[in-house]
C-alpha atoms as a PDB file:
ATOM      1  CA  UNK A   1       0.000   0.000   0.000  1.00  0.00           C
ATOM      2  CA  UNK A   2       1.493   3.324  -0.879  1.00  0.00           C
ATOM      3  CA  UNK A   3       1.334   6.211   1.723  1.00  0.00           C
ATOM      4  CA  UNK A   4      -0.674   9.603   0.573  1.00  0.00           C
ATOM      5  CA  UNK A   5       2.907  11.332   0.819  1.00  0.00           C
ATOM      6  CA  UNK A   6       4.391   8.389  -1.831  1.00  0.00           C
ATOM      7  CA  UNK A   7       1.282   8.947  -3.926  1.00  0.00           C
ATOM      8  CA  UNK A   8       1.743  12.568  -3.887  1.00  0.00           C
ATOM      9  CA  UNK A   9       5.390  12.297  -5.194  1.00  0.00           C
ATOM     10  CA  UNK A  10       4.681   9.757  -8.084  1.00  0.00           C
ATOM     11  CA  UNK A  11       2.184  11.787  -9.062  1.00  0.00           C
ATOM     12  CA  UNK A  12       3.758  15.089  -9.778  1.00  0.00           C
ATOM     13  CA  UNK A  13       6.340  12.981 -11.933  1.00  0.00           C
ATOM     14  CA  UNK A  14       3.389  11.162 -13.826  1.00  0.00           C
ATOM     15  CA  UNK A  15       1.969  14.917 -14.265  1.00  0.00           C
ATOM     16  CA  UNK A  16       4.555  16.891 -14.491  1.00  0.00           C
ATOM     17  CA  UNK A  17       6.874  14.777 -16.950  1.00  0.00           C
ATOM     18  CA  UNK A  18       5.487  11.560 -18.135  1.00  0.00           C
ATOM     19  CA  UNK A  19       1.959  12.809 -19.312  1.00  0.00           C
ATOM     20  CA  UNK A  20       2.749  15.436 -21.617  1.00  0.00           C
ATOM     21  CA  UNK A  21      -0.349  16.147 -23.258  1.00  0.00           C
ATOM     22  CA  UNK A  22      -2.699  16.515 -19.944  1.00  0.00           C
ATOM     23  CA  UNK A  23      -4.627  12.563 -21.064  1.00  0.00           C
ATOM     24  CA  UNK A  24      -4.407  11.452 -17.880  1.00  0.00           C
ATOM     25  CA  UNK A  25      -2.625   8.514 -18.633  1.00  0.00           C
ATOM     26  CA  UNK A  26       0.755   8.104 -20.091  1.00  0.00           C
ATOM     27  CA  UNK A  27       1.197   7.103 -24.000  1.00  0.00           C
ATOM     28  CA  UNK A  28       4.005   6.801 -26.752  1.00  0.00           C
ATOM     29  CA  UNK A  29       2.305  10.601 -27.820  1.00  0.00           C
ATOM     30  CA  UNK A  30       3.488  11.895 -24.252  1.00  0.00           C
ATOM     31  CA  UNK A  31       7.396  10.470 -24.956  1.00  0.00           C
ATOM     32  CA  UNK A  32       7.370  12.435 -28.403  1.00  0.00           C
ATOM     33  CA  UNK A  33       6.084  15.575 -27.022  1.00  0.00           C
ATOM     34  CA  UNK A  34       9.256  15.238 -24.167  1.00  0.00           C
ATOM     35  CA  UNK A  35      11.365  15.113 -27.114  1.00  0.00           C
ATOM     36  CA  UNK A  36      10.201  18.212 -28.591  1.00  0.00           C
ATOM     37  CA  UNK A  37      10.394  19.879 -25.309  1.00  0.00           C
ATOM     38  CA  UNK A  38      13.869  18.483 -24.350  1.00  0.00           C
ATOM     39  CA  UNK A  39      15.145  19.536 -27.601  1.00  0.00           C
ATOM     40  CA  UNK A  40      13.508  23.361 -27.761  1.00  0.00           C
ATOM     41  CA  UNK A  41      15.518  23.436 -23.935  1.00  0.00           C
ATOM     42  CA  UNK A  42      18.773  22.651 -25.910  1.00  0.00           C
ATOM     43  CA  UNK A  43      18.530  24.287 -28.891  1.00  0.00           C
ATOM     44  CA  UNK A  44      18.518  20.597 -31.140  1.00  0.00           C
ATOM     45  CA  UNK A  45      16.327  20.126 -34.801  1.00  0.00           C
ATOM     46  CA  UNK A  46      14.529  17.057 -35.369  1.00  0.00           C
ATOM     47  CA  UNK A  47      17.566  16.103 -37.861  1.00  0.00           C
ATOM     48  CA  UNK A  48      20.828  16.435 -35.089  1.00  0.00           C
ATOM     49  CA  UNK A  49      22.532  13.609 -33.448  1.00  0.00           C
ATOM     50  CA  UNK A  50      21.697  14.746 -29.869  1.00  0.00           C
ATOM     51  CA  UNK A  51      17.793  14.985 -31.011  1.00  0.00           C
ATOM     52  CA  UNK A  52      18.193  11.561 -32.423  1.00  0.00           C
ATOM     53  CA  UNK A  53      19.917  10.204 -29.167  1.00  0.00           C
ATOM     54  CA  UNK A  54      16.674  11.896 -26.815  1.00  0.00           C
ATOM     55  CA  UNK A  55      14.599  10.233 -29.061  1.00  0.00           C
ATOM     56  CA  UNK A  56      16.012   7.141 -29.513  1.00  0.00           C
ATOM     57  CA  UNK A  57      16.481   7.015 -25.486  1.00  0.00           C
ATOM     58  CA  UNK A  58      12.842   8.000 -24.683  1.00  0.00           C
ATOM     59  CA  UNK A  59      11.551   5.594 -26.764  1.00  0.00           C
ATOM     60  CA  UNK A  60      13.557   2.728 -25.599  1.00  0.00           C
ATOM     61  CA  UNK A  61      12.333   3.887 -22.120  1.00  0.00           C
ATOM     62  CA  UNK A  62       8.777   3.874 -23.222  1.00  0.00           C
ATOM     63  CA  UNK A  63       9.037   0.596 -24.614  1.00  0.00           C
ATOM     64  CA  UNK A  64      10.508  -0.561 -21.455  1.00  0.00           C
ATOM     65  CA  UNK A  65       7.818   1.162 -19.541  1.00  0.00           C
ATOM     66  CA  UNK A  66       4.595   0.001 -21.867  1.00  0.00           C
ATOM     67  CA  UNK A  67       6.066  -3.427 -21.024  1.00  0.00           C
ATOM     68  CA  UNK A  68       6.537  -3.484 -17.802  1.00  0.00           C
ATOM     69  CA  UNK A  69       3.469  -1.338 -16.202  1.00  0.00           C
ATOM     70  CA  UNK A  70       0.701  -1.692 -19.069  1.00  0.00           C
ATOM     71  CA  UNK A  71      -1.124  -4.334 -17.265  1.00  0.00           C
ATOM     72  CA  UNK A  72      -3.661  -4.579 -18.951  1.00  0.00           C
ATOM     73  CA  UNK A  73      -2.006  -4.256 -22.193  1.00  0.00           C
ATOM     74  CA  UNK A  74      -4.006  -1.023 -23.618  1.00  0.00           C
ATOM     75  CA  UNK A  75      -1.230   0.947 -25.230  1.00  0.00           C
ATOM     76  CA  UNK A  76      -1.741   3.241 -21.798  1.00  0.00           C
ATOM     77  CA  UNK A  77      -0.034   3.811 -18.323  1.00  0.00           C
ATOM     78  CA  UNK A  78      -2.840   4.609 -15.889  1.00  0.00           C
ATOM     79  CA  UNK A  79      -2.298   6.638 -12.735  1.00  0.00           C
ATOM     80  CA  UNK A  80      -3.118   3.105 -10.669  1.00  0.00           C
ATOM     81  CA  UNK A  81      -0.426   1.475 -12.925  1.00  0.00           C
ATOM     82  CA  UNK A  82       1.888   3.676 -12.241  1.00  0.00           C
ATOM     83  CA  UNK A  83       1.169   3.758  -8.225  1.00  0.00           C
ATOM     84  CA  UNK A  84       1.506  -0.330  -8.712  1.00  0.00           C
ATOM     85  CA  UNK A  85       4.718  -0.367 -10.870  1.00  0.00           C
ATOM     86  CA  UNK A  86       6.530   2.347  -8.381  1.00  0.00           C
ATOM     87  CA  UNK A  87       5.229   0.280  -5.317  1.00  0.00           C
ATOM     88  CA  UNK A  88       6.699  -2.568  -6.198  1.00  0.00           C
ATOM     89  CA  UNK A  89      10.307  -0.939  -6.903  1.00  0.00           C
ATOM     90  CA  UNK A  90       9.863   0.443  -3.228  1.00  0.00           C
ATOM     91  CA  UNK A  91      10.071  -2.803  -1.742  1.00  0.00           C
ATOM     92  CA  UNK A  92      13.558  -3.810  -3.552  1.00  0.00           C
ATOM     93  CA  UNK A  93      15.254  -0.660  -5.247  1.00  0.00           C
ATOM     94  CA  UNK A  94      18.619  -2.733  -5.965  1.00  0.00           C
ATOM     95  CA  UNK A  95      15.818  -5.038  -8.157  1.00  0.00           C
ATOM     96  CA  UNK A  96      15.045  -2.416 -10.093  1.00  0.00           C
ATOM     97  CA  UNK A  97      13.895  -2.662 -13.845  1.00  0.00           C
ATOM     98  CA  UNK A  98      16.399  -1.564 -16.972  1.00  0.00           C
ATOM     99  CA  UNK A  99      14.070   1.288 -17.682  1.00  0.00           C
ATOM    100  CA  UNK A 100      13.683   2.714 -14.584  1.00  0.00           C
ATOM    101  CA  UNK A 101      18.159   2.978 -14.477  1.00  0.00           C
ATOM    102  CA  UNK A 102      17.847   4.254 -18.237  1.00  0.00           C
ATOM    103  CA  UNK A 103      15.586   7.213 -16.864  1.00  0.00           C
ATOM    104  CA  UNK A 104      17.669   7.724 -14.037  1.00  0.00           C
ATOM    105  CA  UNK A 105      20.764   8.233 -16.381  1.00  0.00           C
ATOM    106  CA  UNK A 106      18.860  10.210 -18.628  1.00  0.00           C
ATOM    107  CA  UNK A 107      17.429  12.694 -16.284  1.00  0.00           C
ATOM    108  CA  UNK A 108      20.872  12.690 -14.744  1.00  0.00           C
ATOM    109  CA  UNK A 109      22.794  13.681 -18.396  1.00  0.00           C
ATOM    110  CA  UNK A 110      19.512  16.390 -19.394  1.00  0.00           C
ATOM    111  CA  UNK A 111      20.327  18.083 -16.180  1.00  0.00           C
ATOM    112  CA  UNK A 112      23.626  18.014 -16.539  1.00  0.00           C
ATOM    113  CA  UNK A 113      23.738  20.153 -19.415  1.00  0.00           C
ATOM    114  CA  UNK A 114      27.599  20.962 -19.057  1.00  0.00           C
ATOM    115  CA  UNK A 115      28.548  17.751 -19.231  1.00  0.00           C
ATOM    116  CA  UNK A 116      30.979  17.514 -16.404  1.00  0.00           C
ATOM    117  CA  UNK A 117      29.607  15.228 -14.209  1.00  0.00           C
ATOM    118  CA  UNK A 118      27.663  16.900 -11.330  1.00  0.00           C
ATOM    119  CA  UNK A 119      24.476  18.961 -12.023  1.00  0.00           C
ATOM    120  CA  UNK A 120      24.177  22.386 -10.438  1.00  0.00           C
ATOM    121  CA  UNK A 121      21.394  24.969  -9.564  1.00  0.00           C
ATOM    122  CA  UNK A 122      21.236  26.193 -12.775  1.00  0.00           C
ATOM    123  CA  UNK A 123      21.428  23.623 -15.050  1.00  0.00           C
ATOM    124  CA  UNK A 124      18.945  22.076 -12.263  1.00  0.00           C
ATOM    125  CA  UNK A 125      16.010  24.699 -12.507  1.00  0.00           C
ATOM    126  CA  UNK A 126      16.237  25.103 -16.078  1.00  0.00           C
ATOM    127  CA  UNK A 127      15.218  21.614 -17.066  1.00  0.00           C
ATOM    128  CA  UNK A 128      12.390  21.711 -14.609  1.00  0.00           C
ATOM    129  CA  UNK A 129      11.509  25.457 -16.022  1.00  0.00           C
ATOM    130  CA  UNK A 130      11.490  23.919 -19.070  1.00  0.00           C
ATOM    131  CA  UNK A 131       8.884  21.378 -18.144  1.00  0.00           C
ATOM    132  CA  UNK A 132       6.457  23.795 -16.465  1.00  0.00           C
ATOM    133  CA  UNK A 133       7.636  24.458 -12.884  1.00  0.00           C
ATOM    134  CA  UNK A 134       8.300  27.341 -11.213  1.00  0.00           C
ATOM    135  CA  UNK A 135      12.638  27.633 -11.533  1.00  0.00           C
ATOM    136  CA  UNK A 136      12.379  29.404  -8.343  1.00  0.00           C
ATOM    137  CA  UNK A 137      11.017  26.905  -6.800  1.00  0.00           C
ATOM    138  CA  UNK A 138      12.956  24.209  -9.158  1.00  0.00           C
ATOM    139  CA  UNK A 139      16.221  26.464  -7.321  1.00  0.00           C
ATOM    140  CA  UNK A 140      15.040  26.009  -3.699  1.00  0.00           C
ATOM    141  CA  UNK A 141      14.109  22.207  -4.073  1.00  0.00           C
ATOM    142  CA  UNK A 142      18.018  22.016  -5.750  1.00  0.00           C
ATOM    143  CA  UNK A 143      19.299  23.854  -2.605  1.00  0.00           C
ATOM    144  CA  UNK A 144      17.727  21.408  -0.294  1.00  0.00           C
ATOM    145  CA  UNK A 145      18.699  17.955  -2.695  1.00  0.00           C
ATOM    146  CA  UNK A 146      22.255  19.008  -2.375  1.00  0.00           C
ATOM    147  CA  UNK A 147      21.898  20.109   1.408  1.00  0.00           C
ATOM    148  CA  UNK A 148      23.532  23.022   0.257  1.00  0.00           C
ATOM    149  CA  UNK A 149      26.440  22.092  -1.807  1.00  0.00           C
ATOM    150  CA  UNK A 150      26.765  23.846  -5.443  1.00  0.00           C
ATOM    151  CA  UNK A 151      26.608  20.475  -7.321  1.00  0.00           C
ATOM    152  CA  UNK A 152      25.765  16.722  -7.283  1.00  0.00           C
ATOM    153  CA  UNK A 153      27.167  14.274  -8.507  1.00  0.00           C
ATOM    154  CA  UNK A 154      25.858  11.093 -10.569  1.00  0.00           C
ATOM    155  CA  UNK A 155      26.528   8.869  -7.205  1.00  0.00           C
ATOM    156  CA  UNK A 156      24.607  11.004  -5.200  1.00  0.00           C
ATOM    157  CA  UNK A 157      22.416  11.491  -7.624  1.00  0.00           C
ATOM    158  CA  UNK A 158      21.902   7.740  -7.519  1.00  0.00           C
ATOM    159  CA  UNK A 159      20.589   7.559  -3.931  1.00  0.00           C
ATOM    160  CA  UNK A 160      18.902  10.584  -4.123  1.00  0.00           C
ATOM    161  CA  UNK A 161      16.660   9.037  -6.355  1.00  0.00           C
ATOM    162  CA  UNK A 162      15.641   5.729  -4.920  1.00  0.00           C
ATOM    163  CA  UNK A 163      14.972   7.971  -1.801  1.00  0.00           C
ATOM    164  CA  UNK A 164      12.173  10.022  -4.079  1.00  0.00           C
ATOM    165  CA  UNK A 165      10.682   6.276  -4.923  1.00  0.00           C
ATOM    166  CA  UNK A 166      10.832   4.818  -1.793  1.00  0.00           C
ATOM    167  CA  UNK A 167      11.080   7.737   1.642  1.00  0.00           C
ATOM    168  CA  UNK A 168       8.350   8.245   3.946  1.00  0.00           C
ATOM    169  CA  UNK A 169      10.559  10.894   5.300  1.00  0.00           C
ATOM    170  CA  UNK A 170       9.333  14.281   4.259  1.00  0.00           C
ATOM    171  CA  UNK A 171      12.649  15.779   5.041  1.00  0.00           C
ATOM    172  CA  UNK A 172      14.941  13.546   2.770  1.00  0.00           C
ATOM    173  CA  UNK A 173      16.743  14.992   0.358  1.00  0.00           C
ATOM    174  CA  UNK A 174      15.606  12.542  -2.452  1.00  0.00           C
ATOM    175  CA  UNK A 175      12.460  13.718  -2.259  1.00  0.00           C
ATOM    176  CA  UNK A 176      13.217  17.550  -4.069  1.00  0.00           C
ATOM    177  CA  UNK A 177      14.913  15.368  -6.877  1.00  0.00           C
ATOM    178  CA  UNK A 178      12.189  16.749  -9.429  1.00  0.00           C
ATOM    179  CA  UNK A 179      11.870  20.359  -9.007  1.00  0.00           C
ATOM    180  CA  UNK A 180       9.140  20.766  -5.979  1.00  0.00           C
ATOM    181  CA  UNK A 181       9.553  21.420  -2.856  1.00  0.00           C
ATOM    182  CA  UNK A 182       6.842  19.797  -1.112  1.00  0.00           C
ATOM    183  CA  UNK A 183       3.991  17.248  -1.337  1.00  0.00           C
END
């Protein structure tokens, strides 16, 4: 059973970045509109290599995803398939599934728009700007995810994230991973 505060968490990230176009469920449709919005952010046309690698990695993860959480096989993700699918990585993070570390790593490299190896405020807030959210507030949920350092790194970044998935703990750090600063 997942806790109001888990289900509050899982869905801003089903809102806020998986469905796109406001369906209410999450479809291949919502994976090419993150392309075009990922791509405006950095500047890429539909024929460049890094526009070709987005796509080509959001569509492997919505492949992945389609398999693993469309239980009942409609081409859809529903908000209760979601809750299910992130419930069950919550009771054995180190099982997870080869999507869920392939969206890890990608929302890792997008925020780490530099490229060397940490992400920082700025690079932080923008992506979440990007996507809808306030970048103030995308800069004050960065300042407490790095408890106050200027950057984190991929490591961190790591634990931070199976704490968003799996923390009851309002205060941990994981939980300001995606942009917002409370649930």
């Amino acid at each position: 059973m997942v806790s109001d505060f888990r289900k509050k968490k899982l869905l801003h990230v089903f809102t806020s970045f998986f469905d796109r176009n406001g369906s209410g469920s999450i479809d291949k449709k919502d994976f090419e509109l993150a392309v075009e919005n990922i791509s405006k952010l950095r500047g890429w046309a539909p024929g460049d290599a890094k526009y070709k690698e987005t796509q080509s990695s959001l569509m492997k993860i919505w492949d992945a995803l389609q398999g693993r959480a469309d239980s009942d096989k409609d081409g859809e993700i529903s908000v209760d398939e979601w809750v299910s699918m992130w419930d069950e990585y919550a009771k054995n993070p180190s099982g997870s599934f080869e999507w869920q570390n392939l969206y890890c790593k990608f929302i890792f490299n997008l925020e780490d728009a530099s490229g060397d190896g940490a992400i920082d405020g700025e690079e932080f807030s923008s992506v979440y700007a990007s996507f809808g959210l306030n970048k103030d507030d995308a800069l004050a949920a960065f300042r407490k995810m790095s408890q106050g350092k200027a950057n984190v790194s991929w490591s961190e970044f790591q634990d931070l994230w199976k704490a968003y998935f799996t923390s009851e703990d309002a205060n941990a750090a994981g939980n300001f991973i995606f942009g917002k600063t409370s649930f």
